[in-house]
N, C-alpha and C. Protein backbone atom coordinates (compact mmCIF):
# COMPACT_ATOMS: atom_id res chain seq x y z
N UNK A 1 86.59 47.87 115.73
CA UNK A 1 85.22 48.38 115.72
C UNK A 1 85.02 49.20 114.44
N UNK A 2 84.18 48.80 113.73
CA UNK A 2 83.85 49.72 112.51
C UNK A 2 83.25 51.15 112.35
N UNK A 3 82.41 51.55 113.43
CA UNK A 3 82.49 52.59 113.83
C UNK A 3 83.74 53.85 114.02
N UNK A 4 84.68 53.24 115.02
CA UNK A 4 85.42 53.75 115.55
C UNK A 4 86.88 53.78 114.25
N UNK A 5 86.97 53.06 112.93
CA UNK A 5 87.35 52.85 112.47
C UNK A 5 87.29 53.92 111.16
N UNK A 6 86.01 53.75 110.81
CA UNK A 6 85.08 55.03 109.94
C UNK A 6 85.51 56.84 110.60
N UNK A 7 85.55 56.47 111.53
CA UNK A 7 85.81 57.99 112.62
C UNK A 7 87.22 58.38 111.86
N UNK A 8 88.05 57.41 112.41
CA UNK A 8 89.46 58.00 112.26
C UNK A 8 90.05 58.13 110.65
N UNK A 9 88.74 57.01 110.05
CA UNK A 9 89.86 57.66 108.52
C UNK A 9 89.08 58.88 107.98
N UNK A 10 87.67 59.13 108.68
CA UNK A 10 87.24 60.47 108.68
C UNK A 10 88.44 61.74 108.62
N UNK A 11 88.45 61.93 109.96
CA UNK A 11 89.26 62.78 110.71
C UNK A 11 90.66 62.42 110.01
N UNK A 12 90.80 61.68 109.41
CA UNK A 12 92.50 61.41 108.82
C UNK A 12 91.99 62.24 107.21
N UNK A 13 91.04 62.18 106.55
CA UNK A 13 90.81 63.15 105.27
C UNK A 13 90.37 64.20 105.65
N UNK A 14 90.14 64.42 106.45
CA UNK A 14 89.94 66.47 107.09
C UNK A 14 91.46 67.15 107.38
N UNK A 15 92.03 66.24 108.34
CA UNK A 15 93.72 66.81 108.48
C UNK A 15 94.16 67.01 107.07
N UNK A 16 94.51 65.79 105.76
CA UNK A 16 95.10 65.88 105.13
C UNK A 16 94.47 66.42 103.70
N UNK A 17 93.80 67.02 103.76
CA UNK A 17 92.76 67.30 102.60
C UNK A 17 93.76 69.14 102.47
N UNK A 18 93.68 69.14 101.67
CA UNK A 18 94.61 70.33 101.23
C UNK A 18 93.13 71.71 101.22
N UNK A 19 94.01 72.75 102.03
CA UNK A 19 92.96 73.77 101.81
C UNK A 19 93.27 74.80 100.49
N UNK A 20 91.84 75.37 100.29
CA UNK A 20 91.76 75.83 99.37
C UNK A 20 92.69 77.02 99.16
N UNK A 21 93.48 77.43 97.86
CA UNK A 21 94.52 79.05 97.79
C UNK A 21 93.46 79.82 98.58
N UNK A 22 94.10 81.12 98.73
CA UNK A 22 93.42 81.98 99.64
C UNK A 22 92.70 82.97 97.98
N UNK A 23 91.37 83.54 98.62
CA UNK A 23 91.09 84.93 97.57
C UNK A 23 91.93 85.91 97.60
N UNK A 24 92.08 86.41 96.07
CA UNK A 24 92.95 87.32 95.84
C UNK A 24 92.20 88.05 94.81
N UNK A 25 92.77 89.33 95.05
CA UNK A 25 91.74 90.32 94.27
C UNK A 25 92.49 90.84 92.98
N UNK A 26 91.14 91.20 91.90
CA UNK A 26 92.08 91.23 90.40
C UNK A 26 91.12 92.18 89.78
N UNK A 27 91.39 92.89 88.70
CA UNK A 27 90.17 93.50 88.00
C UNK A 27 90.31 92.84 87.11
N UNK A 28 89.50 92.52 85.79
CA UNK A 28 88.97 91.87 84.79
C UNK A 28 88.01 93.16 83.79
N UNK A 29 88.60 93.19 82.52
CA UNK A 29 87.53 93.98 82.06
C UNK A 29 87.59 93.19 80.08
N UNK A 30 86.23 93.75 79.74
CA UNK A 30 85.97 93.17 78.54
C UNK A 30 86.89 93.77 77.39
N UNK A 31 86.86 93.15 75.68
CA UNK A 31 88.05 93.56 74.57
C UNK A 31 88.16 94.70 75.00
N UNK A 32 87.05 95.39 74.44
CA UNK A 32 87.01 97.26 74.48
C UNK A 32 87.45 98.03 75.32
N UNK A 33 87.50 97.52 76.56
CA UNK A 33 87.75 97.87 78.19
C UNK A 33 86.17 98.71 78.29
N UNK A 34 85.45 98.78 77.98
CA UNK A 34 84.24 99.33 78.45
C UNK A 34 83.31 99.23 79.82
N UNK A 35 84.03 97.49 80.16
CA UNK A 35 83.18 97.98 81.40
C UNK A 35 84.60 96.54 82.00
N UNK A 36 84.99 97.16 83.39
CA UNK A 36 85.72 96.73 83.92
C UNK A 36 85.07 96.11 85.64
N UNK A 37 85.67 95.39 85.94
CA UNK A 37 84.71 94.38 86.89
C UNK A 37 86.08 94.22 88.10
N UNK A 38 86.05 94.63 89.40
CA UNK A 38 86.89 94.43 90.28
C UNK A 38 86.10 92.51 90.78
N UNK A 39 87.61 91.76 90.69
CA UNK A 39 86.75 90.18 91.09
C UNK A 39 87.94 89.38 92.13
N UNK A 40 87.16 88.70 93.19
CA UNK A 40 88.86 87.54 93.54
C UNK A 40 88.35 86.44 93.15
N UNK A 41 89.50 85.58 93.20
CA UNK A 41 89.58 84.41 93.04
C UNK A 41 91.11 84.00 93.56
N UNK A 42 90.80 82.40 93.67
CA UNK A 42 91.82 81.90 94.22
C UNK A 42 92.80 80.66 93.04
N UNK A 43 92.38 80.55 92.20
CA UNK A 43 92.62 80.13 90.96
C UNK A 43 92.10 80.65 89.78
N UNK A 44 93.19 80.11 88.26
CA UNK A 44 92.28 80.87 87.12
C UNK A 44 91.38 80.57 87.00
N UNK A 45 91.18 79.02 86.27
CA UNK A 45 89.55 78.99 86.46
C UNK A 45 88.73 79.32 87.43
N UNK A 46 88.60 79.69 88.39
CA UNK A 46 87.92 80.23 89.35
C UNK A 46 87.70 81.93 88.65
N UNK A 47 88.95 82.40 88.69
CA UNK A 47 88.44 83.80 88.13
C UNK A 47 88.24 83.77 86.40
N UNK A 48 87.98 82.52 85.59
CA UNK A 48 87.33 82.74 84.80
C UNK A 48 86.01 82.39 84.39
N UNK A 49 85.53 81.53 85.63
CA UNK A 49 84.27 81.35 85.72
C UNK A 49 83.95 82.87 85.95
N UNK A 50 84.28 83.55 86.92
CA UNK A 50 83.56 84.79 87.37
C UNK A 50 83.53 86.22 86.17
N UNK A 51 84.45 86.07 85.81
CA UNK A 51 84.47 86.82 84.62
C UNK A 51 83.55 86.91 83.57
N UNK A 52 83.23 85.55 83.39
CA UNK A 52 81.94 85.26 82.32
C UNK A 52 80.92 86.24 82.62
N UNK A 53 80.55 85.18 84.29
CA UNK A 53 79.47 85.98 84.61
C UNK A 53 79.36 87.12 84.74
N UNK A 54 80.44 88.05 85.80
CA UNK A 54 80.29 89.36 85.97
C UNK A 54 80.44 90.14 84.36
N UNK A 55 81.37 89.74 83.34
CA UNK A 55 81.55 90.57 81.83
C UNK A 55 80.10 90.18 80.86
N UNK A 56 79.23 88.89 81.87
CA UNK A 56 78.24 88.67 81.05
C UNK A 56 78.59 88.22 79.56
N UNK A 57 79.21 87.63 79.25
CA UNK A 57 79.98 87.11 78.52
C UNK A 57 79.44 85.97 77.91
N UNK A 58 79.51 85.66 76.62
CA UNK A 58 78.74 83.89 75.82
C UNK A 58 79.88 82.76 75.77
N UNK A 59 80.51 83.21 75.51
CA UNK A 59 81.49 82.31 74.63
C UNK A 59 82.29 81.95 75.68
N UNK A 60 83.14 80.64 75.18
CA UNK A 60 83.88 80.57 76.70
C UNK A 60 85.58 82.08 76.05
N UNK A 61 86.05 82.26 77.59
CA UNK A 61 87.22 83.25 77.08
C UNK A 61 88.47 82.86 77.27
N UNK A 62 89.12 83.40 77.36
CA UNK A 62 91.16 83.55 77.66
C UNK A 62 91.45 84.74 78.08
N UNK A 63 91.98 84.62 79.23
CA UNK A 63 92.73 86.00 79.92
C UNK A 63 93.65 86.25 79.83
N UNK A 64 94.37 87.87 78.97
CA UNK A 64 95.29 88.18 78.52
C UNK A 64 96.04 89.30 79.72
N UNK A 65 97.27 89.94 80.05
CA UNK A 65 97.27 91.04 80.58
C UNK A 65 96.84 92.27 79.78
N UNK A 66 96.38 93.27 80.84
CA UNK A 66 95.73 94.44 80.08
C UNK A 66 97.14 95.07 79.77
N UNK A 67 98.35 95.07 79.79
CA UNK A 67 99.61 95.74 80.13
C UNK A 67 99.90 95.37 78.68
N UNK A 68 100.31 94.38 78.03
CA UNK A 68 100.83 93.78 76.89
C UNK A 68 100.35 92.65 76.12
N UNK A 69 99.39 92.06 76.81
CA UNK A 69 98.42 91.15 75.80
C UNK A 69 99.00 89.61 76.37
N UNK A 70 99.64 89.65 77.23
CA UNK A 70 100.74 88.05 77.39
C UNK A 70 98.83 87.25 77.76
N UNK A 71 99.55 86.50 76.99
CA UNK A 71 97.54 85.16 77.52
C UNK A 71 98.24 84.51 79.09
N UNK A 72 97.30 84.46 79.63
CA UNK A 72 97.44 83.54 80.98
C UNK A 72 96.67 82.28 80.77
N UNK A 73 97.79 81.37 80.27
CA UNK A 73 96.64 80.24 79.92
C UNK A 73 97.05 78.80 81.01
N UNK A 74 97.92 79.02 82.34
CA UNK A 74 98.47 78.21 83.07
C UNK A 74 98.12 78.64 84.77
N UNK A 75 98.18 77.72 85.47
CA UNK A 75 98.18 77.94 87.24
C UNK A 75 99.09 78.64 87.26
N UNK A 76 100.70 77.61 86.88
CA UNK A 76 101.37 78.22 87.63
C UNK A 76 101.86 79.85 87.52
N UNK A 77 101.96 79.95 86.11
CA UNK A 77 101.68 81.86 85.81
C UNK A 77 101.34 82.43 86.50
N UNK A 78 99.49 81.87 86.51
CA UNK A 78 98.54 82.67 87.22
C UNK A 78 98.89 83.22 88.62
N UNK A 79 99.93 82.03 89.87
CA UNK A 79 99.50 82.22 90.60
C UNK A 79 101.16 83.35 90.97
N UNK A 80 101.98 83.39 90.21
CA UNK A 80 102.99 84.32 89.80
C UNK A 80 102.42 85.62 90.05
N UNK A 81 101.40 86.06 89.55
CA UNK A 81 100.76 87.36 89.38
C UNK A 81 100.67 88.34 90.67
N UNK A 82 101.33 89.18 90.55
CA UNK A 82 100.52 90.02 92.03
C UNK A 82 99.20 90.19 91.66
N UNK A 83 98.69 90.84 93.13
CA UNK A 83 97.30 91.15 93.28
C UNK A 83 97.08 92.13 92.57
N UNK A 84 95.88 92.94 92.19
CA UNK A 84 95.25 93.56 91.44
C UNK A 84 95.83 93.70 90.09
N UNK A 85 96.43 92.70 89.93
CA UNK A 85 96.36 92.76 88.06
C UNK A 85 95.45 92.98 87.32
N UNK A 86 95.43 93.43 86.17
CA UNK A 86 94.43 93.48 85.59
C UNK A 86 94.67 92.92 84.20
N UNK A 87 92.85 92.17 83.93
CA UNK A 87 93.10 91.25 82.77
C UNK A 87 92.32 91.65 82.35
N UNK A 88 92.26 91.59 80.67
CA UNK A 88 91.20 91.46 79.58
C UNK A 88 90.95 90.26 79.39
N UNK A 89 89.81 90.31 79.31
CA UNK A 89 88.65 88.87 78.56
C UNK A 89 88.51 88.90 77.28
N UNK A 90 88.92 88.06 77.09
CA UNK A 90 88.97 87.94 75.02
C UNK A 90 87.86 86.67 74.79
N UNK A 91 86.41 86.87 73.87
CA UNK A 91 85.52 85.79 73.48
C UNK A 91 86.58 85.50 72.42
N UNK A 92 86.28 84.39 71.94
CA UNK A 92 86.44 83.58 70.57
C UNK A 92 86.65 84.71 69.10
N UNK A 93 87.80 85.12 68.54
CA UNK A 93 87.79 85.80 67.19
C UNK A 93 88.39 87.07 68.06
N UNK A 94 88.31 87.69 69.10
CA UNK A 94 88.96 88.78 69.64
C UNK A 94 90.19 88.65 69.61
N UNK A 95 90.43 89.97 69.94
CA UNK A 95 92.47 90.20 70.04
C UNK A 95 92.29 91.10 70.87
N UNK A 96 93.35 91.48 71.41
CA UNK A 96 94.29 91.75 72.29
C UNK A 96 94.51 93.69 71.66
N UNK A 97 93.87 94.36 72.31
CA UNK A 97 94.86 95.60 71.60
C UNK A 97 95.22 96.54 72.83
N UNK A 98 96.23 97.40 72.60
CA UNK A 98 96.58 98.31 73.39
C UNK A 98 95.58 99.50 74.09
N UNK A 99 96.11 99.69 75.31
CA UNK A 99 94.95 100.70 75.46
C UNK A 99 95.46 102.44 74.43
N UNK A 100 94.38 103.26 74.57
CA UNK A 100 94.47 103.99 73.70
C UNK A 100 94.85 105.35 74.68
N UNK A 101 94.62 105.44 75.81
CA UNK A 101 95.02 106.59 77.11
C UNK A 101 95.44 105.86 78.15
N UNK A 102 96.47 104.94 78.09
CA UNK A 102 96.53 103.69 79.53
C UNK A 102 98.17 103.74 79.50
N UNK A 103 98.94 104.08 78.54
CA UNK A 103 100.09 104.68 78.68
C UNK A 103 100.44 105.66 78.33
N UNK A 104 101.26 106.48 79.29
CA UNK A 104 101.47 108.18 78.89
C UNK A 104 103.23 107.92 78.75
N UNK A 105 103.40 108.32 77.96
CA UNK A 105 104.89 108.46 77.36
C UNK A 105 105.15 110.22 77.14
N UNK A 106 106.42 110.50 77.10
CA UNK A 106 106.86 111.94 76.98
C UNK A 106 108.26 111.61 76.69
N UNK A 107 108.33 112.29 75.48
CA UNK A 107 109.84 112.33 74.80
C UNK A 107 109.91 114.03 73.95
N UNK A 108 110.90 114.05 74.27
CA UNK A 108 111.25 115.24 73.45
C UNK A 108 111.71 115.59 72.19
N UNK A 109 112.24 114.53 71.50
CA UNK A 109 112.21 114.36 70.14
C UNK A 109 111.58 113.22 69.65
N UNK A 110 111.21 112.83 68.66
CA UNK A 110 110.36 111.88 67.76
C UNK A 110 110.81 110.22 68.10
N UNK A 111 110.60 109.42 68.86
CA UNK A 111 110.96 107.97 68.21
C UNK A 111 111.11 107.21 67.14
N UNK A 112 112.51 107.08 67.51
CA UNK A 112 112.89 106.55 65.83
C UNK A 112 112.25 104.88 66.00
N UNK A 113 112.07 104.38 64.65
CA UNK A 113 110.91 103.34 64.83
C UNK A 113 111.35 101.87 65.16
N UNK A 114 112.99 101.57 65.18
CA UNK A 114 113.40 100.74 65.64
C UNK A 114 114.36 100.58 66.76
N UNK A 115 113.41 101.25 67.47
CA UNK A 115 113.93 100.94 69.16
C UNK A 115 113.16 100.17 70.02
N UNK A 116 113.59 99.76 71.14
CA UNK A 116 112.77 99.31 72.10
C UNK A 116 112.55 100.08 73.51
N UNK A 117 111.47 100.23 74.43
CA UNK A 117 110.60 101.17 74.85
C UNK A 117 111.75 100.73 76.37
N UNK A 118 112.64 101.75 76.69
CA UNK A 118 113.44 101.59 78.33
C UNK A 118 112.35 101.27 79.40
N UNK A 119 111.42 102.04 79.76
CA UNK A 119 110.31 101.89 80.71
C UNK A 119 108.81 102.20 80.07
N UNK A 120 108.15 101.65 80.46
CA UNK A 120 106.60 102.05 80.10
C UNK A 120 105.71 102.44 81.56
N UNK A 121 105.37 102.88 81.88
CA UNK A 121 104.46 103.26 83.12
C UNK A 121 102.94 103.44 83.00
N UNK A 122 102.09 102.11 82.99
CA UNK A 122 100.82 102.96 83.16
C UNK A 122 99.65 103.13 84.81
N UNK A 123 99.09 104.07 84.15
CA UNK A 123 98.32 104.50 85.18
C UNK A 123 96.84 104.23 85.25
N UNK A 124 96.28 103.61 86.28
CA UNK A 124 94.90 103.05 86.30
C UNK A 124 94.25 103.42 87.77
N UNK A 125 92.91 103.95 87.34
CA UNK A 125 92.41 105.03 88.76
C UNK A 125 91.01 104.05 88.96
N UNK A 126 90.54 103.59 89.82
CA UNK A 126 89.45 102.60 89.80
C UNK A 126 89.27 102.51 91.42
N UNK A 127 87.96 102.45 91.24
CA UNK A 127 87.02 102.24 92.91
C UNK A 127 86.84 100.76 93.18
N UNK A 128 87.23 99.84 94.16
CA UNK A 128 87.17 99.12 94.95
C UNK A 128 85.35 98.82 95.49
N UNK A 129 85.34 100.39 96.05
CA UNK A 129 83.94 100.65 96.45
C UNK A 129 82.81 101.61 96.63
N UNK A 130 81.98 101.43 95.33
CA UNK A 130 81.50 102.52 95.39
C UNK A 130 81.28 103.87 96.47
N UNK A 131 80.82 103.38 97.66
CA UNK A 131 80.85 104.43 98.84
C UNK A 131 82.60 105.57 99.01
N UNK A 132 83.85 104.67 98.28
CA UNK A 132 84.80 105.55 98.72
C UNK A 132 85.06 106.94 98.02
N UNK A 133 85.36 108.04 98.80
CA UNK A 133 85.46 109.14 98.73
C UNK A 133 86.35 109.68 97.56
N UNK A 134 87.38 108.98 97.61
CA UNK A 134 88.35 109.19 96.03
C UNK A 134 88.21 107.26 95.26
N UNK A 135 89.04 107.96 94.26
CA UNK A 135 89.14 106.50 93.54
C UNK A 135 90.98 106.31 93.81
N UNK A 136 91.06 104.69 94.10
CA UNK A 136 92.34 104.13 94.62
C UNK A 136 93.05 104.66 92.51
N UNK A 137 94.52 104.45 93.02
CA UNK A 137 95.67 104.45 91.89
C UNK A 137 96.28 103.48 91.99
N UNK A 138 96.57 102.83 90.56
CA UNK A 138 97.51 101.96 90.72
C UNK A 138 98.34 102.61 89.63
N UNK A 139 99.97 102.24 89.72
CA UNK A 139 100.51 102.89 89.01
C UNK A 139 101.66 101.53 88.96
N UNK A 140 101.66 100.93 87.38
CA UNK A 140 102.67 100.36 87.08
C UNK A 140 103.90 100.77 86.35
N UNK A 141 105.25 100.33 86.52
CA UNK A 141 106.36 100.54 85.52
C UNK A 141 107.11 99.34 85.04
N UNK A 142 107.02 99.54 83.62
CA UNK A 142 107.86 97.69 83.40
C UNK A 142 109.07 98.83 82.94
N UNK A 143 110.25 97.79 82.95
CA UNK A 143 111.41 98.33 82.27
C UNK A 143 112.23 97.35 81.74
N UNK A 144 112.26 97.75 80.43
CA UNK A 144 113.18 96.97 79.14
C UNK A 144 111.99 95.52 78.93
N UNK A 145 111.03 96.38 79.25
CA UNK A 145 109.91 94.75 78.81
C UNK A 145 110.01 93.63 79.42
N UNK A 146 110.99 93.85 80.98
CA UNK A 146 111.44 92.23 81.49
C UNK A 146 110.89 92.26 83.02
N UNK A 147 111.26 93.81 83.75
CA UNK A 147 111.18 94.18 85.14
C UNK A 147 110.23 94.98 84.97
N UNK A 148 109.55 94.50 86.44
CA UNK A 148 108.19 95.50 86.20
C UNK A 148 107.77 95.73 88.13
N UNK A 149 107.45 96.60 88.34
CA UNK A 149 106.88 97.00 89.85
C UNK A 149 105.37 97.83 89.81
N UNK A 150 104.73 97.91 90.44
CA UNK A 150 103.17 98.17 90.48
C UNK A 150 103.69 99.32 91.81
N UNK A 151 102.88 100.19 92.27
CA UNK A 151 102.55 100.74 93.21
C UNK A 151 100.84 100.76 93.72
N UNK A 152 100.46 100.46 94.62
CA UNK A 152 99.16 100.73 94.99
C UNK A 152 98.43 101.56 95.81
N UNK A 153 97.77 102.85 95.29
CA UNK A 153 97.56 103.65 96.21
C UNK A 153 96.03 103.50 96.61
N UNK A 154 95.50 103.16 97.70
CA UNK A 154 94.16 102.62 98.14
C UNK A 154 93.64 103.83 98.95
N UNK A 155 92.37 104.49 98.31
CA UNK A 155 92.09 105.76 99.34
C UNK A 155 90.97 105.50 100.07
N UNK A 156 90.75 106.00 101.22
CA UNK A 156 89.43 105.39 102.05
C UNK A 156 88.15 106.07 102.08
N UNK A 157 87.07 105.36 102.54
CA UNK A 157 85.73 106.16 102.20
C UNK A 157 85.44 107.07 103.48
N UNK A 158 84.24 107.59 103.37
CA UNK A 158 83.85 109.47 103.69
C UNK A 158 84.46 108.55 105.75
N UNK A 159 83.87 107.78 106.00
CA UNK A 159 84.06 107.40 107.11
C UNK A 159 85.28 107.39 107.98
N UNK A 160 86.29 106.58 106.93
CA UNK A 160 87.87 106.48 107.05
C UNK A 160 88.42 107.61 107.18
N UNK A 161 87.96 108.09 106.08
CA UNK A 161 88.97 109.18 106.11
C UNK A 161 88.03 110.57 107.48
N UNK A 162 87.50 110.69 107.59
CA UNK A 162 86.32 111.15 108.85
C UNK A 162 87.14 111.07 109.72
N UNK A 163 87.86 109.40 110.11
CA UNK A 163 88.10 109.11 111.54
C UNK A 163 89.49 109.18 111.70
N UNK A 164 90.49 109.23 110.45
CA UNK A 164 91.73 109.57 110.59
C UNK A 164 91.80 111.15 111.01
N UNK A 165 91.06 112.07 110.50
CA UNK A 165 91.30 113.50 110.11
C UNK A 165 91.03 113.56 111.79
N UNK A 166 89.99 113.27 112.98
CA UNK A 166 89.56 113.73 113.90
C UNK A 166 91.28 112.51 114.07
N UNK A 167 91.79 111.57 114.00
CA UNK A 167 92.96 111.20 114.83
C UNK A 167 93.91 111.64 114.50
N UNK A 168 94.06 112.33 113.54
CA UNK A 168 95.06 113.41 113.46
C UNK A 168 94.74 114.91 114.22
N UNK A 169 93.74 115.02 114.40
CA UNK A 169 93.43 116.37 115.15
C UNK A 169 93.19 116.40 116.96
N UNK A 170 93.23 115.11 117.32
CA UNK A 170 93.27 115.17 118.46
C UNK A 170 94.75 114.76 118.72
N UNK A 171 95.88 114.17 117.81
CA UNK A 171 97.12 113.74 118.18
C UNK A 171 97.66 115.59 118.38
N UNK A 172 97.10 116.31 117.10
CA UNK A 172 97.90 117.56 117.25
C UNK A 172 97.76 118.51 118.53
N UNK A 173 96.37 118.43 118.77
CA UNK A 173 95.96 119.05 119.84
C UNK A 173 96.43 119.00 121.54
N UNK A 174 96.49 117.44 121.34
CA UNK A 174 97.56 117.11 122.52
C UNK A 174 98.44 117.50 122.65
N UNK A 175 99.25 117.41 121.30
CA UNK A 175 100.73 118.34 121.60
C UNK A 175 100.89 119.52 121.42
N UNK A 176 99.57 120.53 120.79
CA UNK A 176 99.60 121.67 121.29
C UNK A 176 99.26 121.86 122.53
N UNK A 177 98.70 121.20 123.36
CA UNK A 177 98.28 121.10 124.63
C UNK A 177 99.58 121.14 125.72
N UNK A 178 99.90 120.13 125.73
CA UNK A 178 101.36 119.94 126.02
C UNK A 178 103.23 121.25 125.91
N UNK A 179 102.63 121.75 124.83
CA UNK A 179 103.90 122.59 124.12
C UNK A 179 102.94 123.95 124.87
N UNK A 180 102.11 124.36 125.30
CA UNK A 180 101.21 125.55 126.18
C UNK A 180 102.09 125.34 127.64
N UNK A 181 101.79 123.88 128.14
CA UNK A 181 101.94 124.17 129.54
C UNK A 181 103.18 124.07 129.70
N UNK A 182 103.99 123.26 129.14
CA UNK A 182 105.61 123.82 129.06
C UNK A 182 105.97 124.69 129.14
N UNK A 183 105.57 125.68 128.09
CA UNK A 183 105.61 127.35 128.00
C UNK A 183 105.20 128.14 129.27
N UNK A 184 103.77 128.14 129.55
CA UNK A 184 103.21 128.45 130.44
C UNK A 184 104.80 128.39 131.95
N UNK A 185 104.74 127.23 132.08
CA UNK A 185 106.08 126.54 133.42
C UNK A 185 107.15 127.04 133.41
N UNK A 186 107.16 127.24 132.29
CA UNK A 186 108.63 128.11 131.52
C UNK A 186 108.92 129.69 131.92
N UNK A 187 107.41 130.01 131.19
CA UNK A 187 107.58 131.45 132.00
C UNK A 187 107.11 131.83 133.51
N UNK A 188 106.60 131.36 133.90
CA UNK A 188 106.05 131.48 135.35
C UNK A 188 107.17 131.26 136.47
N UNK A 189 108.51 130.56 135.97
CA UNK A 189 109.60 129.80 136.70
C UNK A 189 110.80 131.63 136.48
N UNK A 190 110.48 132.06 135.36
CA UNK A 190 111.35 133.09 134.77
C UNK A 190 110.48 134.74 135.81
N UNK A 191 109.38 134.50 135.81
CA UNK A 191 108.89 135.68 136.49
C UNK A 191 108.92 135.26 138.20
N UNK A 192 109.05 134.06 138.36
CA UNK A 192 108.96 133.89 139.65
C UNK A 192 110.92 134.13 140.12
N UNK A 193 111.57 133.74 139.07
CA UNK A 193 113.15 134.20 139.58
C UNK A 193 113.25 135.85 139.73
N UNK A 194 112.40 136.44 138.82
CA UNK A 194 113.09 138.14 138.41
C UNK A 194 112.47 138.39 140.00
N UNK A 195 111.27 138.08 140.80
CA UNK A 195 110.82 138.58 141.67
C UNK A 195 111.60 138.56 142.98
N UNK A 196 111.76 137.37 142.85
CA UNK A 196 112.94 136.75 144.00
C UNK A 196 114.59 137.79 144.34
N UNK A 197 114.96 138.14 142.38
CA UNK A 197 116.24 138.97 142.95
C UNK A 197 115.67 140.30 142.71
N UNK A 198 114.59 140.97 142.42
CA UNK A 198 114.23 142.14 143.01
C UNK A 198 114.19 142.39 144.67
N UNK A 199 113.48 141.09 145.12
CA UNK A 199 113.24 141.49 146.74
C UNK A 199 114.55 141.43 147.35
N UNK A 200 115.35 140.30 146.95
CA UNK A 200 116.77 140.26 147.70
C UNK A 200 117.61 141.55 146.89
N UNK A 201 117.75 142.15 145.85
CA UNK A 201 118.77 143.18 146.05
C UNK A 201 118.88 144.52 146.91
N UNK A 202 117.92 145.01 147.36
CA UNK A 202 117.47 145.96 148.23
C UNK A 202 118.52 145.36 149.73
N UNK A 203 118.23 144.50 149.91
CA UNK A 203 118.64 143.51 151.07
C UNK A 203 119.90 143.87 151.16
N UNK A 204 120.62 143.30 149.75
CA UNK A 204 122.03 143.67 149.49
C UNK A 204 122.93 144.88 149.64
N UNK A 205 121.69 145.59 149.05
CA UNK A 205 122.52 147.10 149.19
C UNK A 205 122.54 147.53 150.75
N UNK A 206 121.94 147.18 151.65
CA UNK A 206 121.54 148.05 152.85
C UNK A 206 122.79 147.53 153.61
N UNK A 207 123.65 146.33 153.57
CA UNK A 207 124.17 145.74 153.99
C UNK A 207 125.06 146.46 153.68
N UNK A 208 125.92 146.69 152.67
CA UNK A 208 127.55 147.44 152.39
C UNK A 208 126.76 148.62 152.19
C-alpha cells in the first residue's frame, strides 16, 4: 500500500534524523572589547551568525579566544571549548590584541624578557542578567600556556537571593528552636531531681 508505505519511511527519517547539539552559552565581544554580548549556540557557525548580528557587525568575521588570540576556525575545536568562553570577533584587516586590565600579574622583581609566563590568571566580572543583584565571576588560570581551568562563580538576582536568605533563616531558626527545648528539658529534669532529694532527705534523717 503506498500510503502505508510513505508512513513508515516517514517515521523511519524522524527516528534516524540526528538531533540538533544542545545550546551552549558563550560571550562574544567586538576588536576593542567595547561592547561584549552574552550568546548560545550549538555550533560555530551558528554562534557566528549571531555574533554579526548581536556585534552588529558588516563584514563577515573569525573568532579568536579573548585569552590568547588562538582563531577558532573548526567544529571540532569549537565543540572542545567549555561553556562561557569568551571570544573576540575580528572584521576583515583586524587583529587580535591583548587585553589591557584582563590579566593581573604580580612579581616582585622585574621579568627578565626571555622567559615564559608559569601561570596566567584572568579575571572577567559580567551579568548574565540584567535584573541580577551582583555580577557573576569567571576566573581563568592557564599554566605553562598548555593547562588551563576556568572557575565559575554565578550570583543570583534580588529574588534568589531573597529566597535563599529567608531558607537560611528559617533552617537556623528551627535549630534554634530545637537547641531551646532541649535546654529548657534539660533543666526542668535537673530542678525536678534537686526537689525530689530535698523532700526525701528529711525522710532519711528521721529514720537513724
Amino acid at each position: 500500500n503506498p500510503s502505508v508505505s510513505s508512513v513508515g519511511t516517514e517515521l523511519t527519517r524522524r527516528v534516524w534524523a540526528p538531533s540538533p547539539p544542545p545550546q551552549r552559552p558563550f560571550r562574544v565581544c567586538n576588536h576593542d572589547r567595547t561592547l561584549k554580548k552574552g550568546l548560545t549556540a550549538g555550533t560555530l557557525q551558528e554562534l557566528l551568525e549571531k555574533a554579526v548580528d548581536a556585534l552588529l557587525l558588516c563584514t563577515a568575521v573569525s573568532l579568536v579566544l579573548e585569552e590568547d588570540g588562538t582563531e577558532v576556525d573548526s567544529e571540532n575545536f569549537f565543540q572542545t571549548l567549555s561553556d562561557g568562553t569568551t571570544f573576540v570577533a575580528l572584521e576583515y584587516g583586524q587583529t587580535w590584541k591583548p587585553s589591557r586590565g584582563g590579566v593581573l600579574s604580580y612579581s616582585l622583581t622585574q621579568k627578565p624578557r626571555n622567559t615564559k609566563d608559569i601561570a596566567r590568571i584572568t579575571f572577567d566580572l559580567y551579568k548574565l542578567n540584567p535584573h541580577d543583584l551582583f555580577g557573576s565571576l569567571n576566573v581563568k588560570a592557564t599554566f605553562y600556556g598548555l593547562y588551563s581551568m576556568s572557575l565559575d562563580l554565578k550570583c543570583l538576582g534580588p529574588k534568589k537571593v531573597l529566597r535563599e536568605l529567608l531558607r537560611c533563616s528559617s533552617s537556623l531558626m528551627y535549630a534554634l528552636g530545637h537547641l531551646l527545648l532541649t535546654s529548657a528539658t534539660y533543666i526542668r529534669r535537673i530542678i525536678e531531681g534537686a526537689d525530689r532529694w530535698h523532700t526525701t532527705a528529711p525522710a532519711t534523717e528521721n529514720w537513724y
